[in-house]
N, C-alpha and C. Protein backbone atom coordinates (compact mmCIF):
# COMPACT_ATOMS: atom_id res chain seq x y z
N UNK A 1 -6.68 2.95 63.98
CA UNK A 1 -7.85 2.14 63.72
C UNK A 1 -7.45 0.94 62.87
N UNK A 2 -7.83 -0.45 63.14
CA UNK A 2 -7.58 -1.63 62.69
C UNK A 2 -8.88 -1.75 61.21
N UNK A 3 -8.76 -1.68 60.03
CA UNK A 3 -10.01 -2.03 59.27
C UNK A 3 -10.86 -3.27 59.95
N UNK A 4 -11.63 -3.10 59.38
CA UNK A 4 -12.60 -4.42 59.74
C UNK A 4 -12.89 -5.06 57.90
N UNK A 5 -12.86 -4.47 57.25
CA UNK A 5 -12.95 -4.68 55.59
C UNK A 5 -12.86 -3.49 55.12
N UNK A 6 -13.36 -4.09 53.47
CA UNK A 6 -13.72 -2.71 52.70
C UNK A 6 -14.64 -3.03 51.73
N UNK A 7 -15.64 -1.66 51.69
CA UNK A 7 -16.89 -1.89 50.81
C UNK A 7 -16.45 -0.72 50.12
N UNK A 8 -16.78 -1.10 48.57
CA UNK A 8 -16.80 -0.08 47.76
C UNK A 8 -18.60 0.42 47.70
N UNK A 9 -18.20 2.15 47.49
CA UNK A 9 -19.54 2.87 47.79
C UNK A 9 -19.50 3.45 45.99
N UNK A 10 -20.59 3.29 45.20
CA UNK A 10 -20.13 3.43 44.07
C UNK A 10 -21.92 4.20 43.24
N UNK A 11 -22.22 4.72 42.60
CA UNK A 11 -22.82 6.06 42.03
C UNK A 11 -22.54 7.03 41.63
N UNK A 12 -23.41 7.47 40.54
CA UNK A 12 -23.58 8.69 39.73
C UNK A 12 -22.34 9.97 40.10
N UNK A 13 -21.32 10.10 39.07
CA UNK A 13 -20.38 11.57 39.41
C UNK A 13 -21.43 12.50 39.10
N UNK A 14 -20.63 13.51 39.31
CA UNK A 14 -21.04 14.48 39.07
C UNK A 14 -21.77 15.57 39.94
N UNK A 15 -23.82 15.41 39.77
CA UNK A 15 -24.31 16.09 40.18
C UNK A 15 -25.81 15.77 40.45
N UNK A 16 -25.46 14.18 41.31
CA UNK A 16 -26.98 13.57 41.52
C UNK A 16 -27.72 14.40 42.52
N UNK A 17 -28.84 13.50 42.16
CA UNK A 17 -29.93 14.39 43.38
C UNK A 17 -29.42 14.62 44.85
N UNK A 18 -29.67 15.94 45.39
CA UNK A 18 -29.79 15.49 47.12
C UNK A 18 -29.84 14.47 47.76
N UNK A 19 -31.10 13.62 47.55
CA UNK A 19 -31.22 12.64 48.44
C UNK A 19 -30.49 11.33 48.10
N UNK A 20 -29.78 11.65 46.64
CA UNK A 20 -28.86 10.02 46.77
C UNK A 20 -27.34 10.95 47.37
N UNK A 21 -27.18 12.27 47.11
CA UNK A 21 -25.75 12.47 48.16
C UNK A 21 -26.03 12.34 49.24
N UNK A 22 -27.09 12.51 49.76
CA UNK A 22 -27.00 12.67 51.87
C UNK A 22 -27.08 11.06 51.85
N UNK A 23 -27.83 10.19 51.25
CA UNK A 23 -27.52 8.96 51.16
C UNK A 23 -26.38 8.26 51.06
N UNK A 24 -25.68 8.44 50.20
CA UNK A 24 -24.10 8.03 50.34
C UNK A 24 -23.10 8.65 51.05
N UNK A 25 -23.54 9.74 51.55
CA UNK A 25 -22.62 10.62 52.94
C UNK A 25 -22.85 9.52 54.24
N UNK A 26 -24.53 9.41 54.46
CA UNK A 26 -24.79 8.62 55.55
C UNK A 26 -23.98 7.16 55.64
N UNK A 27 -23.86 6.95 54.24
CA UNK A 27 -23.51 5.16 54.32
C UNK A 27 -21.82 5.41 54.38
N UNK A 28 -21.28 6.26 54.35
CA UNK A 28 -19.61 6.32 53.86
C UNK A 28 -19.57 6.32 56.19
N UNK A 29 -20.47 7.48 56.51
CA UNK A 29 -20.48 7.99 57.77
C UNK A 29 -20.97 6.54 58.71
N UNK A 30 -21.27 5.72 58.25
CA UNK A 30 -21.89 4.59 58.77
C UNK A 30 -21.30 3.58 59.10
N UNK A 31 -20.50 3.37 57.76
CA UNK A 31 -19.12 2.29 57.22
C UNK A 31 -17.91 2.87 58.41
N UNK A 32 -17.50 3.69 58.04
CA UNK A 32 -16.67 4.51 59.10
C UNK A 32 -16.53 4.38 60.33
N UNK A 33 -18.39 4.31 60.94
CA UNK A 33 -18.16 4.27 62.04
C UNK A 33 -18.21 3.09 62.80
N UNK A 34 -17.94 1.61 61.90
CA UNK A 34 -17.82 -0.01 61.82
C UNK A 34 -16.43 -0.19 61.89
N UNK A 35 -15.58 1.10 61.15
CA UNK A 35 -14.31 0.33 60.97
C UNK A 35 -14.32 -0.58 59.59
N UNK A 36 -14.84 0.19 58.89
CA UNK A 36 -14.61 -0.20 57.57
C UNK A 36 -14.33 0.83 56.55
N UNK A 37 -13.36 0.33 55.73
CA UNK A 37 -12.31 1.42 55.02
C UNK A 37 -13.70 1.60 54.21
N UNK A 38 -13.57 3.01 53.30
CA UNK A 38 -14.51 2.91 52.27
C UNK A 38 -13.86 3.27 51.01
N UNK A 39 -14.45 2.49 50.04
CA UNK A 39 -13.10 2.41 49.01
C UNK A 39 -14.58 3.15 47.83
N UNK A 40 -13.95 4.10 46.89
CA UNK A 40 -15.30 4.56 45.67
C UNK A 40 -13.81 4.57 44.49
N UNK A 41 -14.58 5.31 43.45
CA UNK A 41 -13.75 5.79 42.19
C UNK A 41 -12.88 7.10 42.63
N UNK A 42 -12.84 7.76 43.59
CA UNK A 42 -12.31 8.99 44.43
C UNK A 42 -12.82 9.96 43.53
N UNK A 43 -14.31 10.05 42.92
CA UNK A 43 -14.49 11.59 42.17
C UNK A 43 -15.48 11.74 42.70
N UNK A 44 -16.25 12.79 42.03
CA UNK A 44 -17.44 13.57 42.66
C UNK A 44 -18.76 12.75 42.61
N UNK A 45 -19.49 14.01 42.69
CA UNK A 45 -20.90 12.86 43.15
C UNK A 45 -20.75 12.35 44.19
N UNK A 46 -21.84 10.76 43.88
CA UNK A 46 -21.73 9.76 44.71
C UNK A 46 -20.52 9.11 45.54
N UNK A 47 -19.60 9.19 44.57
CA UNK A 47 -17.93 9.54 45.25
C UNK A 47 -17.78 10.28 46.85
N UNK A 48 -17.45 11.29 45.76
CA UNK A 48 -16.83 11.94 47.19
C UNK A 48 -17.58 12.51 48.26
N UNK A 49 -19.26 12.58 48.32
CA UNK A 49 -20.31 12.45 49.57
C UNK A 49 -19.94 11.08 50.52
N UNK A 50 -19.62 10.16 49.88
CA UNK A 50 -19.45 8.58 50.49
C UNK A 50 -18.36 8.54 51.47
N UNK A 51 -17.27 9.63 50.74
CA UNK A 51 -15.67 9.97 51.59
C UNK A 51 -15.57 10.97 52.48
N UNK A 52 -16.60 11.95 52.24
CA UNK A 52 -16.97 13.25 52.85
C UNK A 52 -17.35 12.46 54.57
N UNK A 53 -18.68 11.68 54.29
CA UNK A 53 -19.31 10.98 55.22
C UNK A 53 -18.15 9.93 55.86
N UNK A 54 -17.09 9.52 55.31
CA UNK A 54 -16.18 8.32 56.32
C UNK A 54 -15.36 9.02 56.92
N UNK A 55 -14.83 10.38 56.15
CA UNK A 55 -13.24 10.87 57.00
C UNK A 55 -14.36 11.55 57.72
N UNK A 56 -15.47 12.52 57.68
CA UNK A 56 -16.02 13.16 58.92
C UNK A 56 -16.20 12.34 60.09
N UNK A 57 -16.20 11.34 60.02
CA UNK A 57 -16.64 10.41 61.79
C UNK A 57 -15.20 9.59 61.27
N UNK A 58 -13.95 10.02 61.18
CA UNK A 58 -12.57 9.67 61.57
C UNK A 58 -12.01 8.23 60.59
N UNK A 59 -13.11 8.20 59.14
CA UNK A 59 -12.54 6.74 58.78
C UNK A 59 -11.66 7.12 58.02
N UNK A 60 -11.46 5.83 56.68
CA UNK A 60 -10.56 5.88 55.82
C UNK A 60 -11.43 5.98 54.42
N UNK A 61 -11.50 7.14 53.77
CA UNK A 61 -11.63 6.83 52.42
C UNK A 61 -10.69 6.72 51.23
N UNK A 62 -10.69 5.54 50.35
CA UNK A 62 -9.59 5.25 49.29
C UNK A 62 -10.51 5.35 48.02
N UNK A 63 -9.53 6.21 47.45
CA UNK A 63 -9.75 6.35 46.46
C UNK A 63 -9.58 6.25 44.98
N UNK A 64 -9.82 4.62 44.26
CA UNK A 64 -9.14 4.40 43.54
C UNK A 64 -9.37 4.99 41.68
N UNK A 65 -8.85 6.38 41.37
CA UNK A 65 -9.16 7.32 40.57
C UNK A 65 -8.53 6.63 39.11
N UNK A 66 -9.71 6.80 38.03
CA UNK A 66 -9.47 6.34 36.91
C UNK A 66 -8.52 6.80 36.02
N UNK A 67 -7.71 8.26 36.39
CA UNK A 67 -6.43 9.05 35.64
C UNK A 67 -5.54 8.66 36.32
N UNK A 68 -3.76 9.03 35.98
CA UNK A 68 -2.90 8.85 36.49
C UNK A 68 -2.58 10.28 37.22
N UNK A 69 -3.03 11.39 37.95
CA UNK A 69 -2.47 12.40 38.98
C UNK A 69 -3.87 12.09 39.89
N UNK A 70 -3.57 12.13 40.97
CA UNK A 70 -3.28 11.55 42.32
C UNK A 70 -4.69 12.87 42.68
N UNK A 71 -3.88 13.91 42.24
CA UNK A 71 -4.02 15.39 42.62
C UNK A 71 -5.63 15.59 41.40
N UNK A 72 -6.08 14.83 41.26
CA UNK A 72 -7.64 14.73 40.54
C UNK A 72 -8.92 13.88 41.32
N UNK A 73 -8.56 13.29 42.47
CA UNK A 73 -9.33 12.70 43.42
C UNK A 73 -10.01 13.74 44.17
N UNK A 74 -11.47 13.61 45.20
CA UNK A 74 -11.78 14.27 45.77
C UNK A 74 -11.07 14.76 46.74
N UNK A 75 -11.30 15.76 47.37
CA UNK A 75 -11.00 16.39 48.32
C UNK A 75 -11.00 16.04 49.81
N UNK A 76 -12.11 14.98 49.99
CA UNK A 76 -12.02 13.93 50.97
C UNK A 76 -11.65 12.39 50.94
N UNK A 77 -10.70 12.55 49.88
CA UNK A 77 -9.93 10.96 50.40
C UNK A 77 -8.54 10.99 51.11
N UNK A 78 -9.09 9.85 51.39
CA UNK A 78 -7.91 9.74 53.12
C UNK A 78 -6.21 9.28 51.96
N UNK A 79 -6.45 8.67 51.08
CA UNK A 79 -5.98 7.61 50.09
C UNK A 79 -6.24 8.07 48.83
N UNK A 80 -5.50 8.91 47.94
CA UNK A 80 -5.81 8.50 46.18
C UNK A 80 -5.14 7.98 45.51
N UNK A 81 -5.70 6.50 45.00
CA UNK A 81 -4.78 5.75 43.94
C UNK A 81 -4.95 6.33 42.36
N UNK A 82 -4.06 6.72 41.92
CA UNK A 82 -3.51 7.08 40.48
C UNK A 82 -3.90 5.63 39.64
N UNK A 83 -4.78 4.76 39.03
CA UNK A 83 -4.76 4.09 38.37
C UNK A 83 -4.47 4.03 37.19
N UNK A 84 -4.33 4.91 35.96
CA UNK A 84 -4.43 5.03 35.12
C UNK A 84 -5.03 4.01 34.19
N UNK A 85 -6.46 3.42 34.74
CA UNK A 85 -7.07 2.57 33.80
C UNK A 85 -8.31 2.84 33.51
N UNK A 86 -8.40 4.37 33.25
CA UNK A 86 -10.11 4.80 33.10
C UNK A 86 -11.29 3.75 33.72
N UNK A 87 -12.27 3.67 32.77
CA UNK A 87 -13.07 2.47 33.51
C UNK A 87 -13.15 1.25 33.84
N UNK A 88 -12.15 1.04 33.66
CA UNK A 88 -11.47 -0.43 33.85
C UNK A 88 -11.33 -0.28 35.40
N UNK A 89 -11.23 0.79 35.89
CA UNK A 89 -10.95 1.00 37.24
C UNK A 89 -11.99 0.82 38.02
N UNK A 90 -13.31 0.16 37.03
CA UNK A 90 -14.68 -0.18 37.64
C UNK A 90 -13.80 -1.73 38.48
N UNK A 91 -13.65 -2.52 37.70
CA UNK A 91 -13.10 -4.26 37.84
C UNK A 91 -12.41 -3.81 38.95
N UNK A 92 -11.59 -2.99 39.16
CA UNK A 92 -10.22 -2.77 40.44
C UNK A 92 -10.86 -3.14 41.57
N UNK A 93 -11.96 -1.67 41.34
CA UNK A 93 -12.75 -1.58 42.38
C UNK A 93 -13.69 -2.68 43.32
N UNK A 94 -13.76 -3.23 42.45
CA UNK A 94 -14.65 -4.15 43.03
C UNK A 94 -14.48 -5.72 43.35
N UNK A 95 -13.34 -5.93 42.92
CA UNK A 95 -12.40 -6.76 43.17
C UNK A 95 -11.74 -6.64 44.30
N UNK A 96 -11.70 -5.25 44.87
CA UNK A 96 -10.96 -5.45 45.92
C UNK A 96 -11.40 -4.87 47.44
N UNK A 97 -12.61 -5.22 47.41
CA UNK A 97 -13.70 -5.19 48.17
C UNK A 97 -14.80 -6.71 48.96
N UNK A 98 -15.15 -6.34 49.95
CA UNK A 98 -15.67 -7.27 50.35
C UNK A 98 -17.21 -7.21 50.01
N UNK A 99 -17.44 -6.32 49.84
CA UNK A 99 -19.32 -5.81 49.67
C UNK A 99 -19.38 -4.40 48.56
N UNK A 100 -20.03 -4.37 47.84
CA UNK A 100 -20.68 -3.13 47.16
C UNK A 100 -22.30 -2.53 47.93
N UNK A 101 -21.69 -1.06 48.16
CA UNK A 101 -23.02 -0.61 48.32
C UNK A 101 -23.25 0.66 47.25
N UNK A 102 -24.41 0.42 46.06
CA UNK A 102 -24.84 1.32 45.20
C UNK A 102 -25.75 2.46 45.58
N UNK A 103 -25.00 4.08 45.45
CA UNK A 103 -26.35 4.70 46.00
C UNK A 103 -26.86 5.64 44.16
N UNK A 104 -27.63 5.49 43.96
CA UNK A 104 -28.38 6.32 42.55
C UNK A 104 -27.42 5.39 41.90
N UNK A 105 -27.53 5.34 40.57
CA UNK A 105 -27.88 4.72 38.98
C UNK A 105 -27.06 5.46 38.20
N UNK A 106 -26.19 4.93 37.28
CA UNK A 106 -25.46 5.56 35.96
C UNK A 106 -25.55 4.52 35.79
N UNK A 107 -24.38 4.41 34.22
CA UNK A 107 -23.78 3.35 33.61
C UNK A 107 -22.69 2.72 34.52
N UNK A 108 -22.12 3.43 34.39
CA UNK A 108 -20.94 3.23 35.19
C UNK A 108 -20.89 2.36 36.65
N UNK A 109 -21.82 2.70 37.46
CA UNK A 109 -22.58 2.32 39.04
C UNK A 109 -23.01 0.75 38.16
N UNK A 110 -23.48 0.58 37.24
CA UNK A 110 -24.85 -0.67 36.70
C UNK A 110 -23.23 -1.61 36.23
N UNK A 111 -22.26 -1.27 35.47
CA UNK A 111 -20.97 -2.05 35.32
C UNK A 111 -20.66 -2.65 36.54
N UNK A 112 -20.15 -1.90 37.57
CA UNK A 112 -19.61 -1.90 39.01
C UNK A 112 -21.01 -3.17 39.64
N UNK A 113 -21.83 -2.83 39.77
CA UNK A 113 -22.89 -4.21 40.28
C UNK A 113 -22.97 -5.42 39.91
N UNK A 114 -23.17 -5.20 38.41
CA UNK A 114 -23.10 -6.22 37.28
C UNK A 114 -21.89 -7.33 37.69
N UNK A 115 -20.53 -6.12 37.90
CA UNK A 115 -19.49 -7.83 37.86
C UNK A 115 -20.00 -7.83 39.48
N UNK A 116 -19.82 -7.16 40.48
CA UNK A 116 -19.86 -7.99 41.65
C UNK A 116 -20.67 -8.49 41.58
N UNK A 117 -22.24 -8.47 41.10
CA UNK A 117 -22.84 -10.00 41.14
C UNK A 117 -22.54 -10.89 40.62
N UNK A 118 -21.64 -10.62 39.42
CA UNK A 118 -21.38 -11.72 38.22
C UNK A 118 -19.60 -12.69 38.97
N UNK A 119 -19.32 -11.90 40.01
CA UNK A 119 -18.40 -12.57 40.70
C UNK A 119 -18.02 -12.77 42.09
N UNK A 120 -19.71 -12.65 42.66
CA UNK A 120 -20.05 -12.88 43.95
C UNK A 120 -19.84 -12.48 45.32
N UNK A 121 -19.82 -11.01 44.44
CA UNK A 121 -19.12 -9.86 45.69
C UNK A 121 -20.48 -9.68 46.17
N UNK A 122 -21.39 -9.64 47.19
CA UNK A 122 -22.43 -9.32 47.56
C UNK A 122 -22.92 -7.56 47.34
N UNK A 123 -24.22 -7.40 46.97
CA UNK A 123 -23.95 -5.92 46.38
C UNK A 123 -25.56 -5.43 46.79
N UNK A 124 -25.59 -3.99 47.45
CA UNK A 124 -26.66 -3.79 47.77
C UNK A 124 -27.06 -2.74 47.04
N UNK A 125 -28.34 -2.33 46.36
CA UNK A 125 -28.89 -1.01 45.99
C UNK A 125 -29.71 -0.27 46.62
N UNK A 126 -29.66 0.77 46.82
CA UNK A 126 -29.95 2.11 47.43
C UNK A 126 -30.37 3.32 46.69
N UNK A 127 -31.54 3.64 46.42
CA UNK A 127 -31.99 4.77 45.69
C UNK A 127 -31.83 4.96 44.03
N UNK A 128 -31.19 3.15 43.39
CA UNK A 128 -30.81 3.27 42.52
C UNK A 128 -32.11 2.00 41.44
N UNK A 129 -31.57 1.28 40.61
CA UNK A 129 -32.36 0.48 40.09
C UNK A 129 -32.27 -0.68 40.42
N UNK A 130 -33.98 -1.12 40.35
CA UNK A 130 -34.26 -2.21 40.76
C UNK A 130 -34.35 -3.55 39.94
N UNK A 131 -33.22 -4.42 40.30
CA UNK A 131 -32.97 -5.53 39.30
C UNK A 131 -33.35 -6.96 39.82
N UNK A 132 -34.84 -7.16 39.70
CA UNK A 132 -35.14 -8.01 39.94
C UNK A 132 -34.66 -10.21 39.72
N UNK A 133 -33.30 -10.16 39.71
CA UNK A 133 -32.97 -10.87 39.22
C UNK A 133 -32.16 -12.18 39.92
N UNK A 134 -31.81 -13.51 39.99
CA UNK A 134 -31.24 -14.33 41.00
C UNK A 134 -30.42 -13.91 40.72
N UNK A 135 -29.12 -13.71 41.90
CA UNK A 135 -28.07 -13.48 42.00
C UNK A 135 -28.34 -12.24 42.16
N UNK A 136 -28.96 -11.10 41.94
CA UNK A 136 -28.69 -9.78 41.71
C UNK A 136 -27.98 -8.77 42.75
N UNK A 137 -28.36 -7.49 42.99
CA UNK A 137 -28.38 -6.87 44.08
C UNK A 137 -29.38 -6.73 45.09
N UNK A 138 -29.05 -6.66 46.42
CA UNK A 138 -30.64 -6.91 47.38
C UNK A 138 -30.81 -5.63 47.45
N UNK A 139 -32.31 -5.32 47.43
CA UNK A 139 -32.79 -3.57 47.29
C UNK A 139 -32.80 -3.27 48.55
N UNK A 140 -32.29 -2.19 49.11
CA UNK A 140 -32.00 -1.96 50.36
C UNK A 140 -33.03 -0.71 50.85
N UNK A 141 -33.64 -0.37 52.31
CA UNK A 141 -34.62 1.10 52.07
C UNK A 141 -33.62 2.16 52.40
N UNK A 142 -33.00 1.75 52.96
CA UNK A 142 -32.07 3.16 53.61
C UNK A 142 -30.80 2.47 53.91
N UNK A 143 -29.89 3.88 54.30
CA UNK A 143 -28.20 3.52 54.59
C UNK A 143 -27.92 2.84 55.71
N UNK A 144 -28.77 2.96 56.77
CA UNK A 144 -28.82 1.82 57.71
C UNK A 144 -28.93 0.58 57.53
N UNK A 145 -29.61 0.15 56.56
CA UNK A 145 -29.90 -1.79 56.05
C UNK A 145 -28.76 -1.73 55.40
N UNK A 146 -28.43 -0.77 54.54
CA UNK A 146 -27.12 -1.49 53.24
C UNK A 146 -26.33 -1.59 54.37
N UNK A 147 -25.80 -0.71 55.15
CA UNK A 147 -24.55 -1.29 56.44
C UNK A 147 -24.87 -2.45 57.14
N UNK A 148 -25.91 -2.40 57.27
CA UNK A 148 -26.61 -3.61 58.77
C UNK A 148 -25.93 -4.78 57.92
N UNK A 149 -26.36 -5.31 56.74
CA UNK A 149 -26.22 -6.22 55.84
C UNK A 149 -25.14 -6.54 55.58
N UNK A 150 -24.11 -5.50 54.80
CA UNK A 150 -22.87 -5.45 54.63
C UNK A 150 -22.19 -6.22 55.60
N UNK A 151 -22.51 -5.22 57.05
CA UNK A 151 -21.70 -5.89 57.97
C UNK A 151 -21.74 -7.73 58.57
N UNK A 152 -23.13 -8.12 58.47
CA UNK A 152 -23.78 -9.08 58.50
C UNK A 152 -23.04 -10.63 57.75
N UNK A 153 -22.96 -10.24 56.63
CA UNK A 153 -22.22 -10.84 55.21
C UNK A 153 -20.59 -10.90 55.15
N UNK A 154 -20.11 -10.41 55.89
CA UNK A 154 -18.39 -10.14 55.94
C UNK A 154 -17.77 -11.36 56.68
């Protein structure tokens, strides 16, 4: 498979609600099936549902992980980068992406938006907060528009 880009898929570790994981499963499963790599932080949560959803319909998920062992990324990345730059590994991320799609809200997710709007990475939100602001993120209803768009914008 030839990429077509890469969007970082970026939200809440851990242990968000249901409906923002089947949400970022759908959009990783969506991206995937465009031919677009999907690049997250490679951990849980919103993470690794996003990677779960790209390698199940045959994509690429990369995973660029804020420790240095490799062997601490989810279980569905195609790719784990060892960064060793804790959250600094927000900037990596998103720098090296063509589009952000946000599914649910942390700190961490609100950093990751913040610079791509603040450096004109186009960035969509999804089940997360609504920042009514120029330049901001466009509020998206479902994982179908954040892709439609994404792809749209590339």
């Amino acid at each position: 498979m030839s990429a077509r880009g890469y969007v970082g898929v970026v939200g809440p570790s851990g242990e968000p609600a249901a409906e923002v994981l089947a949400a970022a499963e759908e959009v990783g499963r969506l991206l995937a099936g465009a031919e677009v790599v999907v690049v997250t932080g490679g951990g849980t949560g919103v993470m690794e549902a996003a990677s779960r959803g790209a390698t199940s319909a045959g994509g690429t998920a990369l995973g660029l992980l804020p420790g240095s062992d490799r062997r601490e990324g989810n279980t569905h990345l195609t790719v784990a980068v060892a960064t060793g730059l804790g959250e600094m590994r927000n900037a990596l991320l998103v720098r090296a992406v063509d589009a952000v799609i946000s599914v649910g809200g942390s700190w961490g997710t609100l950093s990751e938006v913040a610079l791509a709007c603040r450096t004109g990475v186009p960035a969509y939100a999804l089940l997360g907060w609504e920042l009514p602001a120029e330049g901001g993120p466009v509020v998206v209803a479902d994982a179908a528009e954040a892709v439609a768009r994404v792809l749209d914008v590339r």
